[in-house]
C-alpha atoms as a PDB file:
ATOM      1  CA  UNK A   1     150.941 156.111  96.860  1.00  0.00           C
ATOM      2  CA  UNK A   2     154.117 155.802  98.729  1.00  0.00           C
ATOM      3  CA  UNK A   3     154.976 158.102 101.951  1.00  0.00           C
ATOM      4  CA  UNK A   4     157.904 159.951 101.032  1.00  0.00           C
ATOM      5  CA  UNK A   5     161.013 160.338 104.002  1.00  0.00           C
ATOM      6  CA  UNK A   6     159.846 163.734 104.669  1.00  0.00           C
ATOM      7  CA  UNK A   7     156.163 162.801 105.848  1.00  0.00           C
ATOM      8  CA  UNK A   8     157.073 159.899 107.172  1.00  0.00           C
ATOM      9  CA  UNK A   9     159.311 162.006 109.798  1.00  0.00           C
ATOM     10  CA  UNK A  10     156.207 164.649 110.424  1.00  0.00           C
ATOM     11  CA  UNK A  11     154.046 162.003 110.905  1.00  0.00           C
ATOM     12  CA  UNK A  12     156.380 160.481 113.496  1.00  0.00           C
ATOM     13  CA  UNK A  13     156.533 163.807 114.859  1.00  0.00           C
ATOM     14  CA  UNK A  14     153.097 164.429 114.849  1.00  0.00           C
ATOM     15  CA  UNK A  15     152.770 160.954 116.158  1.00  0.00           C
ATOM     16  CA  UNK A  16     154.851 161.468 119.596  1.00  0.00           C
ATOM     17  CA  UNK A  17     152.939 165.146 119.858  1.00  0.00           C
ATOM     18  CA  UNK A  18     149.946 163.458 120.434  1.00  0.00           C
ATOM     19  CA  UNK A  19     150.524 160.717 122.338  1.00  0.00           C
ATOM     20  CA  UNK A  20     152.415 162.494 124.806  1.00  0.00           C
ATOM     21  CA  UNK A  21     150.221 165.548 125.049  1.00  0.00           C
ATOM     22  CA  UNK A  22     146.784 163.162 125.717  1.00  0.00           C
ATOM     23  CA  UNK A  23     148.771 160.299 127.509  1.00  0.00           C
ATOM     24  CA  UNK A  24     148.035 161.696 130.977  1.00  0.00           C
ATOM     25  CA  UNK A  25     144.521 162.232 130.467  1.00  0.00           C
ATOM     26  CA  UNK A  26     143.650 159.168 128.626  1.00  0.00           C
ATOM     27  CA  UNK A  27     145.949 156.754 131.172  1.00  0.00           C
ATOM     28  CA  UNK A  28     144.118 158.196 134.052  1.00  0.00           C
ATOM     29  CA  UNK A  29     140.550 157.273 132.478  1.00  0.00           C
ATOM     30  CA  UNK A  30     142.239 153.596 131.421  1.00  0.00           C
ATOM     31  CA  UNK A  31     143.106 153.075 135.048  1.00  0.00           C
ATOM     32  CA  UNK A  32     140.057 153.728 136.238  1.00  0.00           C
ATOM     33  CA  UNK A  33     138.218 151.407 133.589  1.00  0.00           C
ATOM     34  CA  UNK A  34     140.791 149.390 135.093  1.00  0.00           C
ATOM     35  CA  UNK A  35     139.525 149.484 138.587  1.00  0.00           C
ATOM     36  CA  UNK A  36     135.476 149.692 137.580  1.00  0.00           C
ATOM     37  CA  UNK A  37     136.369 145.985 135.884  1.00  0.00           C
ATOM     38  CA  UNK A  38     137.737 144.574 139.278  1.00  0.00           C
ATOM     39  CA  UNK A  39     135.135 146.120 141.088  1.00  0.00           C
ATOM     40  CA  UNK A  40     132.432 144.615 138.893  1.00  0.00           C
ATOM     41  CA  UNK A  41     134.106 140.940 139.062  1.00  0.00           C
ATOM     42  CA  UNK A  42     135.426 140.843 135.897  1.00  0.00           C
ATOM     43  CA  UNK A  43     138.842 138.814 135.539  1.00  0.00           C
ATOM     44  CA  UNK A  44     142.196 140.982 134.138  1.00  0.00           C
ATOM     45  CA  UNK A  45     141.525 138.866 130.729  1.00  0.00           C
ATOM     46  CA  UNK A  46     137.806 139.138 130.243  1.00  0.00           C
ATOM     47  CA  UNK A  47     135.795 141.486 128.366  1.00  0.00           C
ATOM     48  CA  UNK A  48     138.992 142.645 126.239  1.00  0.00           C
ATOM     49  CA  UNK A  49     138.360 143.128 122.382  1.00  0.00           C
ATOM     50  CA  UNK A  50     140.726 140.758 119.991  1.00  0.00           C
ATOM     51  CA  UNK A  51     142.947 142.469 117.940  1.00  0.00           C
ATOM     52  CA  UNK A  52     142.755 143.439 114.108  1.00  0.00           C
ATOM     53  CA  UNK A  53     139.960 143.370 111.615  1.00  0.00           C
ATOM     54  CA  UNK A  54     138.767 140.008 113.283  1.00  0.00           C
ATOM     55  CA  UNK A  55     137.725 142.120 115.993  1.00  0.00           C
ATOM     56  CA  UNK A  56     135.312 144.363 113.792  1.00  0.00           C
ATOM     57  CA  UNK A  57     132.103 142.911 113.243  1.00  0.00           C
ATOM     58  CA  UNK A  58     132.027 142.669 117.565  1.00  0.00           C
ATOM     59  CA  UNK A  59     133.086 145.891 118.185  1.00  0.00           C
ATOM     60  CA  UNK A  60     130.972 147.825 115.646  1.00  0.00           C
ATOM     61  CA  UNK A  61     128.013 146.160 116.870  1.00  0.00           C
ATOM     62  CA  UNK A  62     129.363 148.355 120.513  1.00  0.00           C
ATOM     63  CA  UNK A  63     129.763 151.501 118.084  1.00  0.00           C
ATOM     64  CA  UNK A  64     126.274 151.202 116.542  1.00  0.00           C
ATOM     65  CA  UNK A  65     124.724 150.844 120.137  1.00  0.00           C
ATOM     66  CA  UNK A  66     126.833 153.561 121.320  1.00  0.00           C
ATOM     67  CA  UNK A  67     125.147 155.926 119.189  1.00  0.00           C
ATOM     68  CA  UNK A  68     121.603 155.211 120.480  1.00  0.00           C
ATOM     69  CA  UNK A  69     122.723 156.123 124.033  1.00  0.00           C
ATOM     70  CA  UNK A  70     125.587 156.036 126.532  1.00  0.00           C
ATOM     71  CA  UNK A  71     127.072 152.409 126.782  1.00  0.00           C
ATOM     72  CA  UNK A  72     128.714 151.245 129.678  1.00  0.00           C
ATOM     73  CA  UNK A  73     131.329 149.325 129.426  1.00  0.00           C
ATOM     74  CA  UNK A  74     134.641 148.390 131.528  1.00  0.00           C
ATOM     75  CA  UNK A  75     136.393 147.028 128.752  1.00  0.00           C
ATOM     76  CA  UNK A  76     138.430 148.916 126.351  1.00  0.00           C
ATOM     77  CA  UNK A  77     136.331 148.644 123.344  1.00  0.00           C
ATOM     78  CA  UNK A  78     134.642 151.170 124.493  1.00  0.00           C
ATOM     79  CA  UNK A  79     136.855 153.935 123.604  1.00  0.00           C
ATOM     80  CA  UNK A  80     135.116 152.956 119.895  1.00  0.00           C
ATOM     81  CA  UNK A  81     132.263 154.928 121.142  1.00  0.00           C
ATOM     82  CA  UNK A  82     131.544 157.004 118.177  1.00  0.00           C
ATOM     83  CA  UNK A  83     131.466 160.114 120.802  1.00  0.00           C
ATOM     84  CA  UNK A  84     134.975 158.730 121.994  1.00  0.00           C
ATOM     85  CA  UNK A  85     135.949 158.794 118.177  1.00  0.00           C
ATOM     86  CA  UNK A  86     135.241 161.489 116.746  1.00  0.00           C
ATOM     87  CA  UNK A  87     136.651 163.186 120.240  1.00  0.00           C
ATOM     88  CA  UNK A  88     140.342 161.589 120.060  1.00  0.00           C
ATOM     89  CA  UNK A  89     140.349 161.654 116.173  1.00  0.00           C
ATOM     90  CA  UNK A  90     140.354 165.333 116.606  1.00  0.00           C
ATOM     91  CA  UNK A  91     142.386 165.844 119.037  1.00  0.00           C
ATOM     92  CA  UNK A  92     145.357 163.939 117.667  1.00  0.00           C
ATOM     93  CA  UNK A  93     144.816 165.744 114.520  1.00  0.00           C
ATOM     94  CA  UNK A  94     144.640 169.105 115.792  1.00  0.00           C
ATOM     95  CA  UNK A  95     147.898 168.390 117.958  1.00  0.00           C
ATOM     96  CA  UNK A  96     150.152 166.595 115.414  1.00  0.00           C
ATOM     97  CA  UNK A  97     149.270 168.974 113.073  1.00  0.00           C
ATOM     98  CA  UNK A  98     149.906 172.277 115.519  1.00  0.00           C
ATOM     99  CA  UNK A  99     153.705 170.304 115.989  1.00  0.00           C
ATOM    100  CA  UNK A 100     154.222 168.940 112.342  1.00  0.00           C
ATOM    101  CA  UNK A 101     153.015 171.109 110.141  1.00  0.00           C
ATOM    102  CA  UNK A 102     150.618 170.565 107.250  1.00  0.00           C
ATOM    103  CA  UNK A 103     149.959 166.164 106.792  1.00  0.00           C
ATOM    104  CA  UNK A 104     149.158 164.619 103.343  1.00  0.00           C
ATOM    105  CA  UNK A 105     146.058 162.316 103.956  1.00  0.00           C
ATOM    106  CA  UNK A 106     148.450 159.410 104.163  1.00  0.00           C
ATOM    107  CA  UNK A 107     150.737 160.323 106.543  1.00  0.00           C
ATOM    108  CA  UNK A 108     147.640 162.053 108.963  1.00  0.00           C
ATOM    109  CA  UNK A 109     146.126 158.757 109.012  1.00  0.00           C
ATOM    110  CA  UNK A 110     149.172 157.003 109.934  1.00  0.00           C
ATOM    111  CA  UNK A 111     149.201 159.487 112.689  1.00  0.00           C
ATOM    112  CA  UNK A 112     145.401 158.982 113.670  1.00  0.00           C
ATOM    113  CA  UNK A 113     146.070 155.163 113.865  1.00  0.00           C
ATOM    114  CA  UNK A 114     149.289 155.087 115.351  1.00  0.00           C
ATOM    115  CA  UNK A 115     148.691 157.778 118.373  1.00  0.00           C
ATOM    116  CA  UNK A 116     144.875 155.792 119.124  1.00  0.00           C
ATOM    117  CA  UNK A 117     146.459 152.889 119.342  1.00  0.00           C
ATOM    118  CA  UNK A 118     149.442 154.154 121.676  1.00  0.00           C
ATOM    119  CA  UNK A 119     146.840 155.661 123.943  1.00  0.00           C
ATOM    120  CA  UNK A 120     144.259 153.077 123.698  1.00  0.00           C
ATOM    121  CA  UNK A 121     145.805 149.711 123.459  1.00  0.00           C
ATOM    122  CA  UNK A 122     143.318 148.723 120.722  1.00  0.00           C
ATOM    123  CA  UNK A 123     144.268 148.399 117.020  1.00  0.00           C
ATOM    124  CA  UNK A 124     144.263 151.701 115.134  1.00  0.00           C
ATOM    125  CA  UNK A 125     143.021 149.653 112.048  1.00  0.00           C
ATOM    126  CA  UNK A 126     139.463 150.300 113.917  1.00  0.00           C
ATOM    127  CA  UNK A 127     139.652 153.921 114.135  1.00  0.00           C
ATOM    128  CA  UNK A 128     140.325 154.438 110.646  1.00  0.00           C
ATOM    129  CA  UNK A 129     136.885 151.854 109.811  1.00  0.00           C
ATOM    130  CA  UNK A 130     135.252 153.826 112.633  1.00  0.00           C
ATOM    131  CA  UNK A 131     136.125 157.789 110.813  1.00  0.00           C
ATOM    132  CA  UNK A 132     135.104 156.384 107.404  1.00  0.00           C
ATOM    133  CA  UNK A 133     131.851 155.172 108.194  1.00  0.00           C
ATOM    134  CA  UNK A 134     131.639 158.379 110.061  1.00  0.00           C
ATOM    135  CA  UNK A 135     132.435 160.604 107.205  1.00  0.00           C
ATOM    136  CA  UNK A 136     129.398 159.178 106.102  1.00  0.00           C
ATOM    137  CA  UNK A 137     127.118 159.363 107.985  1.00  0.00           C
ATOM    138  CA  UNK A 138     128.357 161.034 111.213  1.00  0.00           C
ATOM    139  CA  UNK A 139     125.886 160.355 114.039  1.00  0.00           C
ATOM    140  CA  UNK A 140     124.973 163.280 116.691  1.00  0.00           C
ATOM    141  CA  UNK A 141     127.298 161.888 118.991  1.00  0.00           C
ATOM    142  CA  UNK A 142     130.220 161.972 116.899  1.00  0.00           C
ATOM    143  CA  UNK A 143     129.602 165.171 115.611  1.00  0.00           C
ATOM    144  CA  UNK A 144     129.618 166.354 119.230  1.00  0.00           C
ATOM    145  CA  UNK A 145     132.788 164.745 120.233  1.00  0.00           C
ATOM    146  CA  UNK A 146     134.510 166.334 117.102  1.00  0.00           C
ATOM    147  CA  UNK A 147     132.850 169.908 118.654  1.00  0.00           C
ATOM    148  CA  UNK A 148     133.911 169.131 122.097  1.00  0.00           C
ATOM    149  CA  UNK A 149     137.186 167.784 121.189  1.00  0.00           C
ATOM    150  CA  UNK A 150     138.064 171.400 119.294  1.00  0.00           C
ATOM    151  CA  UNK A 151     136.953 173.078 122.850  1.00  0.00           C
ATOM    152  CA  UNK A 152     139.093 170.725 124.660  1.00  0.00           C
ATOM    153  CA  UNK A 153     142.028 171.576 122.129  1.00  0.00           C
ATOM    154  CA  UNK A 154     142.092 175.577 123.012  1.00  0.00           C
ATOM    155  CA  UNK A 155     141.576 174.845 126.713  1.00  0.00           C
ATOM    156  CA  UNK A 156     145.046 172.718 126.503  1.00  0.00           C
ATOM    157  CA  UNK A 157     147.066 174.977 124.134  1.00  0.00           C
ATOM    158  CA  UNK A 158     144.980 178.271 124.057  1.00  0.00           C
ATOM    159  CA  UNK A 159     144.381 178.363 120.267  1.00  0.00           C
ATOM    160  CA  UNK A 160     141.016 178.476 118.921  1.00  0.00           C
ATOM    161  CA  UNK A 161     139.916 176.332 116.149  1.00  0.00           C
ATOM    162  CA  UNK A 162     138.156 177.654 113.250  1.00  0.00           C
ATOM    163  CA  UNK A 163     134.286 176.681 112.998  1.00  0.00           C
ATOM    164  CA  UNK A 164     133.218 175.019 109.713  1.00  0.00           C
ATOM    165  CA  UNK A 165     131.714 176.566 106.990  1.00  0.00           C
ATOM    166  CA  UNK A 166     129.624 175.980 103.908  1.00  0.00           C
ATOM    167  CA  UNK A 167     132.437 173.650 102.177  1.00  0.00           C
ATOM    168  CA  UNK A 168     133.235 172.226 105.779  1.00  0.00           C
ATOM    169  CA  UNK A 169     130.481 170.755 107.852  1.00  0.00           C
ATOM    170  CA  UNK A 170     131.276 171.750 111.764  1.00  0.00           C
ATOM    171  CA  UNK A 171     131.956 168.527 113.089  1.00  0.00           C
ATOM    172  CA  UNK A 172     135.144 168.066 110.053  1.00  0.00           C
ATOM    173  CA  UNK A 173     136.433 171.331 111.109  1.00  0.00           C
ATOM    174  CA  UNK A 174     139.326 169.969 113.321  1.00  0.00           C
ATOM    175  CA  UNK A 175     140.370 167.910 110.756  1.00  0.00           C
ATOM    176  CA  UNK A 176     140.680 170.008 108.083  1.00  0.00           C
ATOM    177  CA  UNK A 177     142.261 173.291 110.314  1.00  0.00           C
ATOM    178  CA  UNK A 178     145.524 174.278 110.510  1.00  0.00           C
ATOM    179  CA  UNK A 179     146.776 174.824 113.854  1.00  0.00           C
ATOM    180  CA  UNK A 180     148.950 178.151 114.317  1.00  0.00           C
ATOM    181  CA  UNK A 181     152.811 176.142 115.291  1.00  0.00           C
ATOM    182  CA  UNK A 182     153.949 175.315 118.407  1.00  0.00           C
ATOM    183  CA  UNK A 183     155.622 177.682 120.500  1.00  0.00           C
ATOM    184  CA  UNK A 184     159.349 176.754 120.189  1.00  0.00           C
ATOM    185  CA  UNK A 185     159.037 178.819 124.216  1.00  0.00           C
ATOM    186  CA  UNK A 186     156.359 177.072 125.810  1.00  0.00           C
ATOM    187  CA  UNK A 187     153.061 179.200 126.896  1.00  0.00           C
ATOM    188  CA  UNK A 188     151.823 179.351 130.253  1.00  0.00           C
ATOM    189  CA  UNK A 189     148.621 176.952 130.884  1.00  0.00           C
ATOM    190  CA  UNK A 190     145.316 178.120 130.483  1.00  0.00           C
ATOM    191  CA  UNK A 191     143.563 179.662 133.786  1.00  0.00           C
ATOM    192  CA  UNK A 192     141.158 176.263 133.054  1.00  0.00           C
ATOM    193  CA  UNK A 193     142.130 173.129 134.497  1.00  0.00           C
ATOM    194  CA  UNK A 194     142.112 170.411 131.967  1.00  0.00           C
ATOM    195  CA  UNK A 195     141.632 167.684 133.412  1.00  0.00           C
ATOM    196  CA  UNK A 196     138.194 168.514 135.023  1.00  0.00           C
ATOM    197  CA  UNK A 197     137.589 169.256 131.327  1.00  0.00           C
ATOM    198  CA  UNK A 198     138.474 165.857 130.368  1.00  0.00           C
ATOM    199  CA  UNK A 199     136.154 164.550 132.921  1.00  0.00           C
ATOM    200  CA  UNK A 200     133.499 166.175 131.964  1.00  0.00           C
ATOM    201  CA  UNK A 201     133.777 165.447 128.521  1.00  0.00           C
ATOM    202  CA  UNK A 202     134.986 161.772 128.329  1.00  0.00           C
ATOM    203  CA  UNK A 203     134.447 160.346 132.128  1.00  0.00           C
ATOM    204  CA  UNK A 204     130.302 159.918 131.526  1.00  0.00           C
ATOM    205  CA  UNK A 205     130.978 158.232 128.298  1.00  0.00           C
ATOM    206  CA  UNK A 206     133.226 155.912 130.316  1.00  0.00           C
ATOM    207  CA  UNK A 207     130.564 155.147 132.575  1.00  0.00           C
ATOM    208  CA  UNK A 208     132.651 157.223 135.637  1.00  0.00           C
END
């Protein structure tokens, strides 16, 4: 079914929301992949996933491992970590939603797609493959990146997210809440510092 004008410029909106709000955090983690890879000998080029569907049957071998244990990996297919996932799916959802408003499941997924692959360099066709095999069958890790991702959410912007319910499981929550709006004044930041946050949650799945 065809996007109509009006979602397609809340999706954009959502779509710059989210990508600017996790930019910092998720270019600081990149550049230290960045310098694990030169430290380990590995050339500039190596060890970097193709691009598109070609790239699939390779990279969800990486998710499947993923979810029998951490993986280590300097290259940046590892951000398809199903913990990684289920993490950054959320948190773009929770944040284009807080500035856009309410998405129709066309337009979020545009968002979902578009913001991973701004922040991630890898094609957003793969998140979407990654969330629907998810949906599922969501392993433990994902669920818990969904969880800690909702955490991570009210840290940065002080809102709690509602927990699931008996319609909802808990790790869908995020996706399916409605974030209060964004302050047209912006708050003060949370006494919390967010970026030890972010290390804590995403730096041991990045093998930091």
């Amino acid at each position: 079914m065809p996007i109509g004008l009006l979602e397609l410029w809340k999706a954009r909106a959502g779509r710059r929301a989210a990508v600017a709000a996790l930019a910092p955090f998720v270019d600081r983690s990149r550049a230290r992949l960045s310098a694990r890879r030169v430290e380990a000998g590995v050339a500039p080029d190596d060890a970097l996933p193709p691009q598109g569907l070609a790239a699939l049957g390779r990279l969800g071998g990486l998710d499947r491992l993923a979810a029998l244990g951490d993986v280590e990996d300097t290259s940046d297919s590892i951000w398809l970590d199903p913990y990684l996932v289920g993490f950054l799916a959320t948190l773009i959802t929770l944040i284009a939603k807080r500035k856009a408003g309410p998405l129709k499941e066309e337009a979020l997924a545009l968002v979902q797609e578009g913001a991973f692959s701004e922040l991630t360099g890898l094609d957003g066709t793969l998140l979407a493959v990654e969330l629907v095999l998810a949906g599922h069958a969501p392993s433990r890790a994902f669920s818990q990146g969904c969880a800690d991702a909702a955490g991570f959410y009210t840290l940065l912007t002080g809102d709690a997210v509602l927990p699931g319910d008996e319609e909802t499981p808990g790790w869908a929550a995020g996706f399916f809440h409605q974030p209060a709006p964004e302050p047209a004044v912006a708050s003060m930041p949370p006494p919390l510092a967010p970026f030890a946050a972010w290390d804590a949650y995403v730096e041991p799945r990045l093998g930091g």
